[in-house]
N, C-alpha and C. Protein backbone atom coordinates (compact mmCIF):
# COMPACT_ATOMS: atom_id res chain seq x y z
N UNK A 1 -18.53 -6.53 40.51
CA UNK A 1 -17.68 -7.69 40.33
C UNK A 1 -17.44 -7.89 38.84
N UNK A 2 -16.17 -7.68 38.69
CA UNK A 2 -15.78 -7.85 36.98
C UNK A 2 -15.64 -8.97 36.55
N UNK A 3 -16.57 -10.14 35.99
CA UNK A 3 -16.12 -11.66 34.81
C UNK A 3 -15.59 -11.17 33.76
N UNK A 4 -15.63 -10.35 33.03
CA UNK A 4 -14.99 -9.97 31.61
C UNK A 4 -14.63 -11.18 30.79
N UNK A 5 -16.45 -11.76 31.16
CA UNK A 5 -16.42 -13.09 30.42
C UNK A 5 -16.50 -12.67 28.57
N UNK A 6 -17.08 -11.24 28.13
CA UNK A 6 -17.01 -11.23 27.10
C UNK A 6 -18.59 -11.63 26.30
N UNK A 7 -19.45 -12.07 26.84
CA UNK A 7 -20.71 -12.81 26.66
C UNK A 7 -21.42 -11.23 25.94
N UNK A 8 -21.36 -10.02 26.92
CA UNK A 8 -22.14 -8.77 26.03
C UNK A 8 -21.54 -8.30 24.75
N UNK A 9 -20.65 -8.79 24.68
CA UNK A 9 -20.13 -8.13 23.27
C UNK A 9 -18.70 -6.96 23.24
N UNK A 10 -18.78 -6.96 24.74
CA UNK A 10 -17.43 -5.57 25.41
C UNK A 10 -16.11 -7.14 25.88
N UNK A 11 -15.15 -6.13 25.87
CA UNK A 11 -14.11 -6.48 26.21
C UNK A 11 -14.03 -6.92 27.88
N UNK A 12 -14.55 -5.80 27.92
CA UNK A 12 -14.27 -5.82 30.08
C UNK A 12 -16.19 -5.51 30.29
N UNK A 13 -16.31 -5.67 31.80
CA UNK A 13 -17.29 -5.50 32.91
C UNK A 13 -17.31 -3.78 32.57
N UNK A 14 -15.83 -2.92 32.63
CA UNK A 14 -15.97 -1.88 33.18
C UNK A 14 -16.51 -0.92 31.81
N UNK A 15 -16.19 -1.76 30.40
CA UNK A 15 -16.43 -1.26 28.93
C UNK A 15 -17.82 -1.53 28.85
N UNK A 16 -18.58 -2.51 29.28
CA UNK A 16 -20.21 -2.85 29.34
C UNK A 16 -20.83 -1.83 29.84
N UNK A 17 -20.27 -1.05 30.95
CA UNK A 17 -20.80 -0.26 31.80
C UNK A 17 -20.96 1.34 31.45
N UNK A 18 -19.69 1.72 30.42
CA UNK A 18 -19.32 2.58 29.78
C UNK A 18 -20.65 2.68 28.71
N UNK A 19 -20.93 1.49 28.10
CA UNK A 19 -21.98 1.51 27.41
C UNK A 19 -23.17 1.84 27.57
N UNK A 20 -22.97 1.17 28.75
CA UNK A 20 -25.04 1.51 29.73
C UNK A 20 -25.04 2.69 29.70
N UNK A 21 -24.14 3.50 29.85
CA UNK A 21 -24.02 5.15 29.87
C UNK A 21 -24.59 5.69 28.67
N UNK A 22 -23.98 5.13 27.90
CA UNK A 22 -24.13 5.82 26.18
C UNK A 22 -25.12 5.15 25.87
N UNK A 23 -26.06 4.21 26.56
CA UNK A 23 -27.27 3.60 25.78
C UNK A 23 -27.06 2.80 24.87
N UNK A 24 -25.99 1.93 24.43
CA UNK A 24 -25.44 1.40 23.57
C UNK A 24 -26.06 0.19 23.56
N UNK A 25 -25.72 -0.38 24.93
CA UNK A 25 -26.56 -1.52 25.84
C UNK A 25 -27.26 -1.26 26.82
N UNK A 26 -27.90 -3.00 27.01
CA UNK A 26 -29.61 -2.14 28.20
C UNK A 26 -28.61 -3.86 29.46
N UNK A 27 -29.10 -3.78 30.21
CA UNK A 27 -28.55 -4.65 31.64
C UNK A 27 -28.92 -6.13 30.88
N UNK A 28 -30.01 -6.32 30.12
CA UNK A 28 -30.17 -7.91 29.69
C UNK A 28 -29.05 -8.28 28.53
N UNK A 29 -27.75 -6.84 28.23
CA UNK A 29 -27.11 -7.71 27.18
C UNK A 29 -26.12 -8.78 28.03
N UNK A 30 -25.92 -8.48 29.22
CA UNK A 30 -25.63 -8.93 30.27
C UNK A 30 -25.74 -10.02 31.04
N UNK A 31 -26.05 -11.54 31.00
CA UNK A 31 -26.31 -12.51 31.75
C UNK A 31 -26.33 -12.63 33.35
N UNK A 32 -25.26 -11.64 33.54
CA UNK A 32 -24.97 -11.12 35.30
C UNK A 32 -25.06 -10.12 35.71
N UNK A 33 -25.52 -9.10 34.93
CA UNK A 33 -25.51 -8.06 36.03
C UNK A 33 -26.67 -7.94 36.99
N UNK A 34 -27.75 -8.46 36.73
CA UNK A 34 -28.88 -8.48 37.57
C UNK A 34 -28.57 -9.07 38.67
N UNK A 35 -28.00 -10.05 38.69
CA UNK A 35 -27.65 -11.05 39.26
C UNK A 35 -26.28 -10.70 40.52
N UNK A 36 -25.16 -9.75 39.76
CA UNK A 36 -24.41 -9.66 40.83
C UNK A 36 -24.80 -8.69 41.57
N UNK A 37 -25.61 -7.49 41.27
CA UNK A 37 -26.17 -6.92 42.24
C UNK A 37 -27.26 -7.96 43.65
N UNK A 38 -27.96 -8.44 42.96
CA UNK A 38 -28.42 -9.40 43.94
C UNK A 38 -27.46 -10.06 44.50
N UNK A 39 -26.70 -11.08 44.44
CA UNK A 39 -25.78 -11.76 45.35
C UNK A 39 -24.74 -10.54 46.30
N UNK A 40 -24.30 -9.49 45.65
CA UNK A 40 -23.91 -8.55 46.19
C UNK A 40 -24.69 -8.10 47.67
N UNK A 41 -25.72 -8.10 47.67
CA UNK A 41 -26.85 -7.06 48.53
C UNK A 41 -27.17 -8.66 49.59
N UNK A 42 -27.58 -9.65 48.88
CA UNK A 42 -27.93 -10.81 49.77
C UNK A 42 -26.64 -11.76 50.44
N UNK A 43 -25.43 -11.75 49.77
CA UNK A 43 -24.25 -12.68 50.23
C UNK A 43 -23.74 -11.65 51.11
N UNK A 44 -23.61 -10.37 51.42
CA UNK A 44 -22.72 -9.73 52.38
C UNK A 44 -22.67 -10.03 53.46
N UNK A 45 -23.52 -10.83 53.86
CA UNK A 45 -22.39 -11.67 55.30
C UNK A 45 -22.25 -12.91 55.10
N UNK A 46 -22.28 -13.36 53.67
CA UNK A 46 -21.72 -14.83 53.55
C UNK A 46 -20.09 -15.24 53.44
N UNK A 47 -19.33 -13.57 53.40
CA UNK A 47 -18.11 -13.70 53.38
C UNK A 47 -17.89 -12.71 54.39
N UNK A 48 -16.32 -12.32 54.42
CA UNK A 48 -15.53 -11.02 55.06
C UNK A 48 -15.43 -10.31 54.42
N UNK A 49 -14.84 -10.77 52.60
CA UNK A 49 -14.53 -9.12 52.10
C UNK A 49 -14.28 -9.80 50.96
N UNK A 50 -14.67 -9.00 49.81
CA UNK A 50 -14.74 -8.91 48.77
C UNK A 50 -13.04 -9.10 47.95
N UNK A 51 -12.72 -9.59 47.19
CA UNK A 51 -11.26 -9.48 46.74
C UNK A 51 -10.96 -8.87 45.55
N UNK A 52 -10.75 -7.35 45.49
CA UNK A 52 -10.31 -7.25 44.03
C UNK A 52 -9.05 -6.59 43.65
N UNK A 53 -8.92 -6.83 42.45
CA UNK A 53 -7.23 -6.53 41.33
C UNK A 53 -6.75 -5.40 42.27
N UNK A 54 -5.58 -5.13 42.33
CA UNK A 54 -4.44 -4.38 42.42
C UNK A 54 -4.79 -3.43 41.16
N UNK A 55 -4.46 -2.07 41.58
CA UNK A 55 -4.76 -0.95 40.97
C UNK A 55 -3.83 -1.47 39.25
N UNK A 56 -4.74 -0.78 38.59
CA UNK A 56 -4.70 -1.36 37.38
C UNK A 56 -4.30 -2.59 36.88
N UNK A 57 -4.67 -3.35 37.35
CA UNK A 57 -4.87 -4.71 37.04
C UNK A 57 -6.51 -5.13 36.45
N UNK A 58 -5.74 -6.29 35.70
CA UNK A 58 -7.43 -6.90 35.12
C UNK A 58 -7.96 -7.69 36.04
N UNK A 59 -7.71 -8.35 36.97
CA UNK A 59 -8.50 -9.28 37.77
C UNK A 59 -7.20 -9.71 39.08
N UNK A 60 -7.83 -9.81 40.03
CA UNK A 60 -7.07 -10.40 40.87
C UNK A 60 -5.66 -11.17 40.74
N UNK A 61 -4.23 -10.84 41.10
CA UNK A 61 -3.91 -12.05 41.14
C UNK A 61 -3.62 -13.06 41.41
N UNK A 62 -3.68 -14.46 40.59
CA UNK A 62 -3.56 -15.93 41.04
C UNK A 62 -2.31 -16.35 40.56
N UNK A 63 -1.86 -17.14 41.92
CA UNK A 63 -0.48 -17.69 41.38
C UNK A 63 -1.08 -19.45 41.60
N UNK A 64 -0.47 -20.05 40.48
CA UNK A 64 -1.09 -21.17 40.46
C UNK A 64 0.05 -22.52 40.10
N UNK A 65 -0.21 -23.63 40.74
CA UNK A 65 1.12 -24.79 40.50
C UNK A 65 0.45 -26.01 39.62
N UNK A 66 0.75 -26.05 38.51
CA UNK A 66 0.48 -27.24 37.13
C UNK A 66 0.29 -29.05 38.27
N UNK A 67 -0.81 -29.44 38.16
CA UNK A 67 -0.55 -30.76 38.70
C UNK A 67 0.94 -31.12 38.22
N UNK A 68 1.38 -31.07 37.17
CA UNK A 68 2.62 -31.39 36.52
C UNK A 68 3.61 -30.01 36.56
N UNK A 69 4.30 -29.97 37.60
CA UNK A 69 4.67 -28.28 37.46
C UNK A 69 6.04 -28.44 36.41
N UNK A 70 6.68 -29.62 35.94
CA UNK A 70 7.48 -29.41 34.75
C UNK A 70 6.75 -29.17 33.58
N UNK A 71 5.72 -29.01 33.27
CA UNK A 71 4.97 -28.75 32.28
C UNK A 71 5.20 -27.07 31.80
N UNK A 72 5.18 -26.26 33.08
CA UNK A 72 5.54 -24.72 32.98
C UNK A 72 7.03 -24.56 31.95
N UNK A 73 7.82 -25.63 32.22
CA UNK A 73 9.16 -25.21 31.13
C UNK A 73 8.85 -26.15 29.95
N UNK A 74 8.14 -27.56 30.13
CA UNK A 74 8.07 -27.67 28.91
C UNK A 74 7.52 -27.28 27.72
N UNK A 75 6.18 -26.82 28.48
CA UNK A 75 5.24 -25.68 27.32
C UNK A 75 5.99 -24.54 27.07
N UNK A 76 7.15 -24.08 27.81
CA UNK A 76 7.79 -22.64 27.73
C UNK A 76 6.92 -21.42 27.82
N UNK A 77 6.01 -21.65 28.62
CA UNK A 77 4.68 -20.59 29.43
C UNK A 77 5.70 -19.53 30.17
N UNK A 78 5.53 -18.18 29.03
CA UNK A 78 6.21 -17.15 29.52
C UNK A 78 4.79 -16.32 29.81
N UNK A 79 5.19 -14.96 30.44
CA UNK A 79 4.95 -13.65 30.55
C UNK A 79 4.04 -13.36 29.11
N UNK A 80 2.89 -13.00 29.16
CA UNK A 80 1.48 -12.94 27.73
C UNK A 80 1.38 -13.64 27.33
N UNK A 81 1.11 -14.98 27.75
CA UNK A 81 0.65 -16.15 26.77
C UNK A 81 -0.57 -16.57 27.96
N UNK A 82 -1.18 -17.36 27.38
CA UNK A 82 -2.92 -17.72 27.85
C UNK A 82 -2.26 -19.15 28.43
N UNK A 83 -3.44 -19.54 29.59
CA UNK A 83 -3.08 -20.58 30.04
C UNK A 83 -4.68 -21.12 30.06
N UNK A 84 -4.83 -22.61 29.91
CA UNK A 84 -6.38 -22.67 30.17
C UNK A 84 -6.70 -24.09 31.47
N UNK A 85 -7.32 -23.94 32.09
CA UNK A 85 -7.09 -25.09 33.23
C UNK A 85 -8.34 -25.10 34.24
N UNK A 86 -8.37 -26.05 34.93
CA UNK A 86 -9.42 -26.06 36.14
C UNK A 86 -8.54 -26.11 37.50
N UNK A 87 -9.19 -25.22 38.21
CA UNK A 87 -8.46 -24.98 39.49
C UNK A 87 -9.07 -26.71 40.68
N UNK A 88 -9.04 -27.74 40.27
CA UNK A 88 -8.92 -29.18 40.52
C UNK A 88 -9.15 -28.97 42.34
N UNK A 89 -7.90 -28.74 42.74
CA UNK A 89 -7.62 -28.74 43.87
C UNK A 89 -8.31 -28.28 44.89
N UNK A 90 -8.89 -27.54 44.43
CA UNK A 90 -9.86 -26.65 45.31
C UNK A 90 -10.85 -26.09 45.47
N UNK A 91 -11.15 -27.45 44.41
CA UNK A 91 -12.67 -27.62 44.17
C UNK A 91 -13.81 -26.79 43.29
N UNK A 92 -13.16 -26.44 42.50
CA UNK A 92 -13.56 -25.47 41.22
C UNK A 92 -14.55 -26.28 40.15
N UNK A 93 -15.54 -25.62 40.35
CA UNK A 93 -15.82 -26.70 38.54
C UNK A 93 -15.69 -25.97 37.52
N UNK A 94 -14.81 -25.07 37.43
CA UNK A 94 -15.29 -24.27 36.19
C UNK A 94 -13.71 -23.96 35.69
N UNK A 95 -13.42 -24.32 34.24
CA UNK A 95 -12.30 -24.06 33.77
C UNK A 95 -11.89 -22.69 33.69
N UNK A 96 -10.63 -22.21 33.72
CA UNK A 96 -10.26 -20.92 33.93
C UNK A 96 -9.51 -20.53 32.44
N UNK A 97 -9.40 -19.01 31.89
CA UNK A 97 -8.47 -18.94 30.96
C UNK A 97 -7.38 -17.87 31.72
N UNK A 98 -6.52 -17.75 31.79
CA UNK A 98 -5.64 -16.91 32.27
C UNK A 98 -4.65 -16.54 31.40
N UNK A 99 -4.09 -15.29 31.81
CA UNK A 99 -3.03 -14.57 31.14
C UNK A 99 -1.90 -14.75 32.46
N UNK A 100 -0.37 -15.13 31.64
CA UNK A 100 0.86 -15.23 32.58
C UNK A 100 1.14 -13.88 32.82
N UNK A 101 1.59 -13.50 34.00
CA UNK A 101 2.57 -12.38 34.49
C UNK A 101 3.56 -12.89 34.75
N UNK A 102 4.19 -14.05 35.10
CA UNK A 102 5.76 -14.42 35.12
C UNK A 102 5.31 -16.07 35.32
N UNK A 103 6.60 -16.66 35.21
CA UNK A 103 6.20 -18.22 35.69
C UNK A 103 7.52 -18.88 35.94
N UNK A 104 7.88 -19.23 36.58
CA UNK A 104 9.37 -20.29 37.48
C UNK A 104 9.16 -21.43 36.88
N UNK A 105 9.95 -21.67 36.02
CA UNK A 105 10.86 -23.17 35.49
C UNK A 105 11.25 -23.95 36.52
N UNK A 106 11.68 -23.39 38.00
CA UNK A 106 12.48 -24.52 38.65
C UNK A 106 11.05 -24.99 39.64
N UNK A 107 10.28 -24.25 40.07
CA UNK A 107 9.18 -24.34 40.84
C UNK A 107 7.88 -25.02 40.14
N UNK A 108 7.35 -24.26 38.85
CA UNK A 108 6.53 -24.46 37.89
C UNK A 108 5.24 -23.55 38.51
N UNK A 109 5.58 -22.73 39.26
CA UNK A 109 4.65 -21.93 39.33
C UNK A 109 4.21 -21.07 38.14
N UNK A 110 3.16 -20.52 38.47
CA UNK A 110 2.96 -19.38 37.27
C UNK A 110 2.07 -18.08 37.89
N UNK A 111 2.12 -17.18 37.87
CA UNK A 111 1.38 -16.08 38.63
C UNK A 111 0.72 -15.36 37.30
N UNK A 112 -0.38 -15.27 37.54
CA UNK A 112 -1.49 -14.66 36.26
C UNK A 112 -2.80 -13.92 36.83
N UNK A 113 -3.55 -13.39 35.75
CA UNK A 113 -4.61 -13.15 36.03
C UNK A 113 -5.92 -13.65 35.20
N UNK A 114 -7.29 -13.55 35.60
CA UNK A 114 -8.03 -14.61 35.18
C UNK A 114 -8.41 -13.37 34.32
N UNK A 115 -8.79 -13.70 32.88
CA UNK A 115 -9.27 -12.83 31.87
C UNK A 115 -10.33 -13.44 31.24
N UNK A 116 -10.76 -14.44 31.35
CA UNK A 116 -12.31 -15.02 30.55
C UNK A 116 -11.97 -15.82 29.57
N UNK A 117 -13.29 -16.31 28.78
CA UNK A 117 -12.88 -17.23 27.86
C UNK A 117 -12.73 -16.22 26.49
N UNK A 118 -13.57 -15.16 26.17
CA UNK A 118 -13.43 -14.35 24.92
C UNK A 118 -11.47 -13.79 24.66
N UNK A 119 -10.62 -13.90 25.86
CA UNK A 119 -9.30 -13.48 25.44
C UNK A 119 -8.58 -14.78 24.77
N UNK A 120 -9.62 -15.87 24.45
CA UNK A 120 -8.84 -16.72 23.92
C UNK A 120 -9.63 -17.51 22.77
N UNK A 121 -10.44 -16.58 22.55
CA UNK A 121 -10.48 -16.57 21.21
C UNK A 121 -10.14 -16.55 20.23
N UNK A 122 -8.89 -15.34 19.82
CA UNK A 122 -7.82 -15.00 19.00
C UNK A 122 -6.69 -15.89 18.92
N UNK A 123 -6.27 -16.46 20.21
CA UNK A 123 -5.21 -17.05 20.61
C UNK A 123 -5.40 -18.35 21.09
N UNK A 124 -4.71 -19.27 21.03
CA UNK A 124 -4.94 -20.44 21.56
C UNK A 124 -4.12 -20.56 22.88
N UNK A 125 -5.04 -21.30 23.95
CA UNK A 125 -4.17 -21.28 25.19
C UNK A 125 -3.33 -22.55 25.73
N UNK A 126 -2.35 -22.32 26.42
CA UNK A 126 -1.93 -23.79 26.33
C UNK A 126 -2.35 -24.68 27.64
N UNK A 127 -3.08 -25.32 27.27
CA UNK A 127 -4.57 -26.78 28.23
C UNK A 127 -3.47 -26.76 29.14
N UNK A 128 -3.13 -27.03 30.49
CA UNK A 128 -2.57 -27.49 31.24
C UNK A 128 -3.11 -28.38 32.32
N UNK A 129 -4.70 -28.50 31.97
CA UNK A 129 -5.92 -29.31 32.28
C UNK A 129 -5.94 -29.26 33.56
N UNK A 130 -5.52 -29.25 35.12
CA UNK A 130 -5.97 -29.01 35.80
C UNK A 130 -4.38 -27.87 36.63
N UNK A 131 -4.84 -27.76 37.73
CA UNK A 131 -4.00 -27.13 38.69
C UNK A 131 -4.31 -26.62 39.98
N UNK A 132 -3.04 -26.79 41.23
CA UNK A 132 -3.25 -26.01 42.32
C UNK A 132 -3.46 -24.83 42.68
N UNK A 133 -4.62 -24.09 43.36
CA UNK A 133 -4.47 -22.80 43.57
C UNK A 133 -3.72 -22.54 44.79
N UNK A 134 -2.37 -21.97 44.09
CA UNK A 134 -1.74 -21.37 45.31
C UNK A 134 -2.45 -19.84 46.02
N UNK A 135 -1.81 -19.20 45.38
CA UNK A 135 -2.55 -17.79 46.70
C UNK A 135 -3.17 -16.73 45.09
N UNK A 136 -3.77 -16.25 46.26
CA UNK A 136 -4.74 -15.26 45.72
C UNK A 136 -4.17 -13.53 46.46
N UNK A 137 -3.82 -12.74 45.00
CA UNK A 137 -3.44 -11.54 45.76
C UNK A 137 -4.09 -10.46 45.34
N UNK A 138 -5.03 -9.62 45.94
CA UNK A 138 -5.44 -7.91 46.05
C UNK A 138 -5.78 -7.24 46.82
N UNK A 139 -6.74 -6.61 46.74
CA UNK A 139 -7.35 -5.52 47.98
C UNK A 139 -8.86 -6.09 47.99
N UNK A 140 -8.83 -5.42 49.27
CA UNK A 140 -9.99 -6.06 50.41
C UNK A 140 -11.44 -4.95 50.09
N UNK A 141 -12.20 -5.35 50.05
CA UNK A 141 -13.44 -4.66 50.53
C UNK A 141 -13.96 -5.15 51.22
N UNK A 142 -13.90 -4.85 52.49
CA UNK A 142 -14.88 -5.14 53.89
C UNK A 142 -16.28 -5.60 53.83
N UNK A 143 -16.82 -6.69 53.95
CA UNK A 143 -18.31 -6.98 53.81
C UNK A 143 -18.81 -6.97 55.30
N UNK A 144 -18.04 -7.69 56.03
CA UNK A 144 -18.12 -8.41 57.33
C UNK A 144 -16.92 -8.31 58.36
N UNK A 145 -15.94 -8.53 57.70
CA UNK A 145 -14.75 -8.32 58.86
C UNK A 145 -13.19 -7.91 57.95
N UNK A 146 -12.19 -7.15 58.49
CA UNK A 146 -10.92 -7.18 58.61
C UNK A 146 -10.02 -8.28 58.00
N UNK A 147 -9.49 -8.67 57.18
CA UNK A 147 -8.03 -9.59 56.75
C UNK A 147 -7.58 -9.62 58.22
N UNK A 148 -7.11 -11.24 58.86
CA UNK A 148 -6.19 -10.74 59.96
C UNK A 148 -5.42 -11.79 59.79
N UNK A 149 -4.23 -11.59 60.08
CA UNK A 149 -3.02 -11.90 59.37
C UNK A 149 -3.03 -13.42 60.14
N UNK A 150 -2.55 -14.71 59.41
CA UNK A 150 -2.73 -15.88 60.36
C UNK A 150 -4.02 -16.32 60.53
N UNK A 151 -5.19 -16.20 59.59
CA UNK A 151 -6.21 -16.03 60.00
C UNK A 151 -7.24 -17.19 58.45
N UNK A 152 -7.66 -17.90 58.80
CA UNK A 152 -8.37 -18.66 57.67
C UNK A 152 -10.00 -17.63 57.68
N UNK A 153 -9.85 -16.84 56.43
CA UNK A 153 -11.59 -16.20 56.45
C UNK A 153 -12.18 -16.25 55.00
N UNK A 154 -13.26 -16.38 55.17
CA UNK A 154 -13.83 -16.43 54.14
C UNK A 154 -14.11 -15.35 52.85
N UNK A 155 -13.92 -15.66 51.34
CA UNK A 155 -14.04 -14.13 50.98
C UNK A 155 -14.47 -14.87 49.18
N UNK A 156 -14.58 -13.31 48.45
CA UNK A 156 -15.18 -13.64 47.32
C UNK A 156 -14.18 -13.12 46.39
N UNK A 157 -13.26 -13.97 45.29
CA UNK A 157 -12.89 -12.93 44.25
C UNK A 157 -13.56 -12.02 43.55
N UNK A 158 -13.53 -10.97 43.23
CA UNK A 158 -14.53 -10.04 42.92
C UNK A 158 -15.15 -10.41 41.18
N UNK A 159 -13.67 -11.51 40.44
CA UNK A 159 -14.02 -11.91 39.06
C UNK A 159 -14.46 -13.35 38.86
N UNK A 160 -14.97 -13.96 40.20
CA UNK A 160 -15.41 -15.48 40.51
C UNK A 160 -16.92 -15.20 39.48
N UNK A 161 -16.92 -15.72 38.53
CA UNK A 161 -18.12 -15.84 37.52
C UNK A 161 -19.05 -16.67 38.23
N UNK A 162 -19.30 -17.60 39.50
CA UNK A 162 -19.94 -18.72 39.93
C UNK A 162 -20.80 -17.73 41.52
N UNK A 163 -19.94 -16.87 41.89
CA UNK A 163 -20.33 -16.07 42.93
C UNK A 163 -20.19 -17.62 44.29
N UNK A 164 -19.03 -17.93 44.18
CA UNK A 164 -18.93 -18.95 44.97
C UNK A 164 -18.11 -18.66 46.17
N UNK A 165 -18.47 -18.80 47.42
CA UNK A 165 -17.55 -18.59 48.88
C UNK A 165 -16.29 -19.44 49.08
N UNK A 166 -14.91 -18.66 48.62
CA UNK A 166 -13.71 -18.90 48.90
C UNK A 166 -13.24 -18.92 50.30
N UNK A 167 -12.69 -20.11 50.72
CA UNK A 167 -11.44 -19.80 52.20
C UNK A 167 -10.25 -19.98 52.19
N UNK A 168 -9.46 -19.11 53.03
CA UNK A 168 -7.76 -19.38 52.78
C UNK A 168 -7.34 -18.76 53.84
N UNK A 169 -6.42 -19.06 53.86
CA UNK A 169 -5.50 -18.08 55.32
C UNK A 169 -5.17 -17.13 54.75
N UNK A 170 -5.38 -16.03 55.41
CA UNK A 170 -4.43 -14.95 55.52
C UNK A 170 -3.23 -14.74 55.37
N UNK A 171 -2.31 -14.34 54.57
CA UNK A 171 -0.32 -14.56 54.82
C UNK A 171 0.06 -13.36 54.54
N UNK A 172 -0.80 -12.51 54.18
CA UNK A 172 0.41 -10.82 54.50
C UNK A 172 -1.12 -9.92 54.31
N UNK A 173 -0.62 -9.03 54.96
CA UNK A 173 -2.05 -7.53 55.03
C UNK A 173 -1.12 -6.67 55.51
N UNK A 174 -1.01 -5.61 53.85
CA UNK A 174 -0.41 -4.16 53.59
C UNK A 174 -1.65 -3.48 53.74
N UNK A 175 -1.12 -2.17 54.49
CA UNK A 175 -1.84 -1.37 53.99
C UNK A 175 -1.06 0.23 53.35
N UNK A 176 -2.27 0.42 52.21
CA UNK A 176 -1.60 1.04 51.09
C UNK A 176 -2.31 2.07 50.87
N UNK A 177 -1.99 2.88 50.20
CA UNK A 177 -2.52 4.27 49.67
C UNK A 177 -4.07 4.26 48.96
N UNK A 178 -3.96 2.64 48.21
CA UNK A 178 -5.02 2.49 47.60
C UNK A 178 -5.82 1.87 48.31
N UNK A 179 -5.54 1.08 49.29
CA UNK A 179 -6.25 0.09 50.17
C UNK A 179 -5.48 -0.83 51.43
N UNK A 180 -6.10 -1.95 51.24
CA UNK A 180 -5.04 -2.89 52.30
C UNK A 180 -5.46 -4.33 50.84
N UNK A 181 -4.40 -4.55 50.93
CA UNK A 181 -3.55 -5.31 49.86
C UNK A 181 -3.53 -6.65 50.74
N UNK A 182 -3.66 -7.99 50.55
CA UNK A 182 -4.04 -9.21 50.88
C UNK A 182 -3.15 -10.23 49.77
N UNK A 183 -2.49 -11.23 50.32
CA UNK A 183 -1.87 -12.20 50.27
C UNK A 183 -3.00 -13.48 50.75
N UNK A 184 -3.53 -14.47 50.15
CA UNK A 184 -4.66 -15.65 50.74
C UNK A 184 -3.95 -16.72 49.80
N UNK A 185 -3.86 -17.85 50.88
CA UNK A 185 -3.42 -18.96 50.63
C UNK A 185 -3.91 -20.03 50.92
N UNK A 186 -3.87 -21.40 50.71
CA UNK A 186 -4.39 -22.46 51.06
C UNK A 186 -5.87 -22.32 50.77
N UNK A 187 -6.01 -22.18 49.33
CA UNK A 187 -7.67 -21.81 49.08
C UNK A 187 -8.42 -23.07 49.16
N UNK A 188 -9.62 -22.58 49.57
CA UNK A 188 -10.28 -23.86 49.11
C UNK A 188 -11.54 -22.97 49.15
N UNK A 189 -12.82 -23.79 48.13
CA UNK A 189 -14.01 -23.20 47.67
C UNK A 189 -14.83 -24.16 48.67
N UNK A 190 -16.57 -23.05 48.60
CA UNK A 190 -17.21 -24.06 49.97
C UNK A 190 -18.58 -24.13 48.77
């Protein structure tokens, strides 16, 4: 499960790991990795399936609606700019930093991915202080059961830093070369 919270000193989960290789780092530069192996091995039937990024992607993605969704044109929140917020709605306690992949002026949606707090370090993000989680989109890893389409199940983003049990309905299941690809909506955290 990738946080690419940035806390070891690497950019990404998958650059920490690169390291363990080369001896660079030992697992305690790490705050989680002990840890997601354990919840890994002990939560597998606390969900259905694991949720992670779309092939080359940094983290899952979240499309998300501004309590204030005119806020998306008035900040002028394009495509690479940081967004920083708490997912409010659905019961999150933990503020998010995200990077935009596109965002609708007339809607105020914004579709992104969650990148940690170290990508906003350099950059300042623009507070939009809380927001709705609309849907959650990637591929499935099976813990417990199948995506079934129409279907409220339980599951884990694979970059949830809290290791907390997500639910949502089901609203589309591709299946793809790389996997089966998931559309989840109406989230809510338990």
């Amino acid at each position: 499960m990738d946080r690419n919270c940035g806390i070891c000193g690497c950019k990404t989960c998958q650059a920490f790991e690169k390291e363990l290789i080369y001896g660079n780092k030992v697992t305690l530069d790490c705050p989680f990795y002990e840890e997601q192996k354990l919840v890994q091995k002990l939560n597998g039937l606390d969900y259905d399936f694991l949720l992670h990024p779309l092939p080359n992607e940094l983290s899952v993605r979240k499309t998300i609606l501004p309590f204030r969704p005119d806020i998306t044109e008035r900040l002028g929140i394009v495509q690479g700019d940081l967004v920083l917020g708490r997912p409010a709605g659905a019961g999150c306690p933990v503020q998010h930093v995200l990077r935009v992949i596109s965002s609708d002026y007339i809607t105020g949606l914004i579709e992104c991915h969650v990148v940690g707090p170290q990508a906003s370090r350099n950059k300042l993000p623009y507070d939009i202080k809380a927001y709705h989680m609309h849907s959650f989109e990637g591929i499935v890893e099976v813990t417990k059961a199948e995506p079934l389409f129409g279907k409220r199940q339980r599951f884990l983003p694979a970059s949830c830093m809290m290791n907390i049990v997500h639910t949502a309905v089901v609203s589309m299941v591709l299946g793809k070369s790389y996997g089966t690809q998931v559309i989840l909506e109406d989230i809510r955290i338990l």
